[in-house]
C-alpha atoms as a PDB file:
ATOM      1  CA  UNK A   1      14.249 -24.155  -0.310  1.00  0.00           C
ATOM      2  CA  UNK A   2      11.174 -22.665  -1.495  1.00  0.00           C
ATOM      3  CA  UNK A   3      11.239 -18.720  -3.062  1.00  0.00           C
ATOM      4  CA  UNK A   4       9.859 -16.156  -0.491  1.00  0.00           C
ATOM      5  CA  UNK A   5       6.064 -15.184  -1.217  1.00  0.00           C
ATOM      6  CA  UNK A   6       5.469 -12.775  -3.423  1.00  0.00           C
ATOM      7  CA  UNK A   7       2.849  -9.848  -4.165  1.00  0.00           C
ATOM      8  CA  UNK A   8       1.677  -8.855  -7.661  1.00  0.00           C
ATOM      9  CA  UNK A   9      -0.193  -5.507  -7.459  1.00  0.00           C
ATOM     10  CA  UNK A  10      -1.921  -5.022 -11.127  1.00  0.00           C
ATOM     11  CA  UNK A  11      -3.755  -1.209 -10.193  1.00  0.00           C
ATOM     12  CA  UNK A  12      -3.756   0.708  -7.410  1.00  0.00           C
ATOM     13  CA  UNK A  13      -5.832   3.883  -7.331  1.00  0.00           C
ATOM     14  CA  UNK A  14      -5.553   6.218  -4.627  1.00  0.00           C
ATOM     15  CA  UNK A  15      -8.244   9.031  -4.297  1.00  0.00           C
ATOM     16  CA  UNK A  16      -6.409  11.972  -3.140  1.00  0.00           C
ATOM     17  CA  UNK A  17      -8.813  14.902  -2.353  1.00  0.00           C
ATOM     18  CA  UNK A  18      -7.894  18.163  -2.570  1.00  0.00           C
ATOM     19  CA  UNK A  19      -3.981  17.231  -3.512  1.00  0.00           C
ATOM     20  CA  UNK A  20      -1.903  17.742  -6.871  1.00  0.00           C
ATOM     21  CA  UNK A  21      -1.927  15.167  -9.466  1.00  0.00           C
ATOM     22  CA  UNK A  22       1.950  14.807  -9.344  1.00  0.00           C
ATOM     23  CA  UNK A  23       1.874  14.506  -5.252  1.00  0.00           C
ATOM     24  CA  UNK A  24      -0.776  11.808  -6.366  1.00  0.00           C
ATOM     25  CA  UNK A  25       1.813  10.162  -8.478  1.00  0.00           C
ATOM     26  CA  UNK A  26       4.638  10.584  -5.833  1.00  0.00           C
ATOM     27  CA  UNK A  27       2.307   9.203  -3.429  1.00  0.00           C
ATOM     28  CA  UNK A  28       1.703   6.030  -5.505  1.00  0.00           C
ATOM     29  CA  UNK A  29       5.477   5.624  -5.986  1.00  0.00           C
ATOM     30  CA  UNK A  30       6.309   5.964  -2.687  1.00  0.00           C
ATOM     31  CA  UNK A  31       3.039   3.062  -1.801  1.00  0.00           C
ATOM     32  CA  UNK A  32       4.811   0.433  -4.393  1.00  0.00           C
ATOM     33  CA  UNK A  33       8.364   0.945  -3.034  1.00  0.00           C
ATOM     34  CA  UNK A  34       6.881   0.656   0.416  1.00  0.00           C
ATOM     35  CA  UNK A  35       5.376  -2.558  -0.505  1.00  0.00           C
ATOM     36  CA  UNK A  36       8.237  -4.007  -2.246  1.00  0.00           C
ATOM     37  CA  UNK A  37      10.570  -3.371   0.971  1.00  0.00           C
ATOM     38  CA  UNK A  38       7.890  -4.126   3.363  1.00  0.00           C
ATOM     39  CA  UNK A  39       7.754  -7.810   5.439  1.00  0.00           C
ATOM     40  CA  UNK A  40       6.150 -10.607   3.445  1.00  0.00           C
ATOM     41  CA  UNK A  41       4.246 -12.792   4.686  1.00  0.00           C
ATOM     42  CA  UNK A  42       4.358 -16.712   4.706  1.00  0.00           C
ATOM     43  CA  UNK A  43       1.834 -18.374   1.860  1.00  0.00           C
ATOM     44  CA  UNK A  44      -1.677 -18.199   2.342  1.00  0.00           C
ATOM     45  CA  UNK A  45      -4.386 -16.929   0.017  1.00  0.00           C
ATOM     46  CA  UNK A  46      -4.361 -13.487  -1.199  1.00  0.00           C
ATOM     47  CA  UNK A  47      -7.428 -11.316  -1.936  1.00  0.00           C
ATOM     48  CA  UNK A  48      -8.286 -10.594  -5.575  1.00  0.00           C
ATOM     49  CA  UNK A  49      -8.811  -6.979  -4.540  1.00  0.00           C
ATOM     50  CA  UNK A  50      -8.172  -4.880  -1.694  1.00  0.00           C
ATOM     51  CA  UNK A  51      -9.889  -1.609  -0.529  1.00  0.00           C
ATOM     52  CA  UNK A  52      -8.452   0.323   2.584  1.00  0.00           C
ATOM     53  CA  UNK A  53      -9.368   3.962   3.832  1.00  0.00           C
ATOM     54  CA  UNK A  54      -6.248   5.929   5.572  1.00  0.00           C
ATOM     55  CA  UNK A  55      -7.384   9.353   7.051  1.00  0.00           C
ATOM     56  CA  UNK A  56      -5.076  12.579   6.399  1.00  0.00           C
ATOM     57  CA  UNK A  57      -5.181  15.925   7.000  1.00  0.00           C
ATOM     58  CA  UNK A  58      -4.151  18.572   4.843  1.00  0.00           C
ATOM     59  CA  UNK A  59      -0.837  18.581   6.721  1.00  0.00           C
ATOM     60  CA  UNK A  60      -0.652  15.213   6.318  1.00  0.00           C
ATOM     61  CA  UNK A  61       3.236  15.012   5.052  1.00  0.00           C
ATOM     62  CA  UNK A  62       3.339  12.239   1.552  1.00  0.00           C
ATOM     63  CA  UNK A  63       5.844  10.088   2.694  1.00  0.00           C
ATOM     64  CA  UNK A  64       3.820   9.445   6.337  1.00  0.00           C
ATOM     65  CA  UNK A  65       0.795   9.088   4.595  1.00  0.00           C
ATOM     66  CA  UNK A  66       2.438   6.483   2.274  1.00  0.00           C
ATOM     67  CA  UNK A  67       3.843   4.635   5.525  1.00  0.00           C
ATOM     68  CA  UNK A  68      -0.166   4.609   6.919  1.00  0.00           C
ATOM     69  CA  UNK A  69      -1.057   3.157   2.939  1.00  0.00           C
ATOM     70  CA  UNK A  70       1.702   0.438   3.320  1.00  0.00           C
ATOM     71  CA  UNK A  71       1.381  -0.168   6.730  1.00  0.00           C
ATOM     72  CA  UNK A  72      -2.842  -0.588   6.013  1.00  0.00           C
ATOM     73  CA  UNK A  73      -2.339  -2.910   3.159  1.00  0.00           C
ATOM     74  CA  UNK A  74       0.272  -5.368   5.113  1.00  0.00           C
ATOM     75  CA  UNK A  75      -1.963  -5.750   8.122  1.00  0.00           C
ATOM     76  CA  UNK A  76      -5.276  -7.112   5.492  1.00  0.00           C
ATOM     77  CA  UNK A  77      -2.940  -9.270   4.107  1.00  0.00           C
ATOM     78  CA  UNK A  78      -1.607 -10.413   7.119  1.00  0.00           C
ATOM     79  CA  UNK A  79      -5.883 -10.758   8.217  1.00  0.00           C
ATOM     80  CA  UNK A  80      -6.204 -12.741   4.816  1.00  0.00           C
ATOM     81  CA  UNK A  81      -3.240 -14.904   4.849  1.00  0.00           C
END
Protein backbone atom coordinates (compact mmCIF):
# COMPACT_ATOMS: atom_id res chain seq x y z
CA UNK A 1 0.00 0.00 0.00
CA UNK A 2 1.41 3.16 -1.04
CA UNK A 3 1.39 6.44 1.66
CA UNK A 4 -1.41 8.98 0.77
CA UNK A 5 -0.01 12.11 -1.26
CA UNK A 6 1.27 14.64 0.46
CA UNK A 7 1.65 18.62 0.29
CA UNK A 8 4.74 20.53 1.45
CA UNK A 9 3.91 24.28 1.62
CA UNK A 10 7.50 26.14 2.19
CA UNK A 11 5.85 30.15 2.30
CA UNK A 12 2.69 31.33 2.03
CA UNK A 13 2.10 35.07 2.02
CA UNK A 14 -1.22 36.43 2.20
CA UNK A 15 -1.73 40.23 1.44
CA UNK A 16 -4.33 41.32 3.76
CA UNK A 17 -5.38 44.98 3.07
CA UNK A 18 -6.60 47.04 5.47
CA UNK A 19 -6.57 44.07 8.35
CA UNK A 20 -4.36 43.64 11.64
CA UNK A 21 -1.13 41.94 11.48
CA UNK A 22 -2.23 39.32 14.15
CA UNK A 23 -5.74 38.62 12.14
CA UNK A 24 -3.03 38.21 9.31
CA UNK A 25 -1.32 35.61 11.36
CA UNK A 26 -4.63 33.94 12.51
CA UNK A 27 -5.61 33.94 9.03
CA UNK A 28 -2.46 32.04 7.91
CA UNK A 29 -2.98 29.52 10.74
CA UNK A 30 -6.27 28.89 10.08
CA UNK A 31 -5.09 28.44 5.80
CA UNK A 32 -2.36 25.62 6.96
CA UNK A 33 -4.78 23.73 9.28
CA UNK A 34 -7.32 23.97 6.50
CA UNK A 35 -4.92 22.44 4.19
CA UNK A 36 -3.69 19.79 6.37
CA UNK A 37 -7.45 18.51 7.01
CA UNK A 38 -8.53 19.22 3.58
CA UNK A 39 -9.03 16.13 0.73
CA UNK A 40 -5.81 15.12 -0.98
CA UNK A 41 -5.59 14.38 -4.03
CA UNK A 42 -4.24 11.20 -5.91
CA UNK A 43 -0.40 11.74 -7.36
CA UNK A 44 0.13 13.92 -10.11
CA UNK A 45 2.53 16.83 -10.48
CA UNK A 46 2.38 19.69 -8.22
CA UNK A 47 3.15 23.34 -9.11
CA UNK A 48 6.38 24.86 -7.79
CA UNK A 49 4.33 27.92 -6.84
CA UNK A 50 0.87 28.85 -6.57
CA UNK A 51 -0.83 32.32 -6.74
CA UNK A 52 -4.70 32.62 -6.08
CA UNK A 53 -6.84 35.89 -5.51
CA UNK A 54 -9.98 35.37 -2.96
CA UNK A 55 -12.18 38.59 -2.76
CA UNK A 56 -13.41 39.84 0.85
CA UNK A 57 -15.11 42.48 2.17
CA UNK A 58 -14.42 44.22 5.21
CA UNK A 59 -17.05 42.02 6.86
CA UNK A 60 -15.55 39.29 5.50
CA UNK A 61 -15.48 36.96 8.87
CA UNK A 62 -11.41 35.13 9.11
CA UNK A 63 -12.39 31.78 9.41
CA UNK A 64 -14.82 32.04 5.97
CA UNK A 65 -12.27 33.78 4.30
CA UNK A 66 -9.75 31.02 5.26
CA UNK A 67 -12.39 28.32 3.96
CA UNK A 68 -12.47 30.53 0.33
CA UNK A 69 -8.16 30.39 0.70
CA UNK A 70 -8.33 26.54 1.24
CA UNK A 71 -11.05 25.84 -0.80
CA UNK A 72 -9.05 28.12 -3.85
CA UNK A 73 -5.83 26.33 -3.37
CA UNK A 74 -7.45 22.58 -3.50
CA UNK A 75 -9.35 23.25 -6.69
CA UNK A 76 -5.57 24.47 -8.68
CA UNK A 77 -4.24 21.54 -7.40
CA UNK A 78 -6.90 19.47 -8.30
CA UNK A 79 -6.52 21.62 -12.15
CA UNK A 80 -2.70 20.65 -11.88
CA UNK A 81 -2.82 17.16 -10.75
Amino acid sequence: MRPPPSLTVGKLTIRLAGRPAAEGEILAQLVVRGLAEGETMSGGARPSRMHVTVAATPDTQTDDLADRIVASILRELQRNG
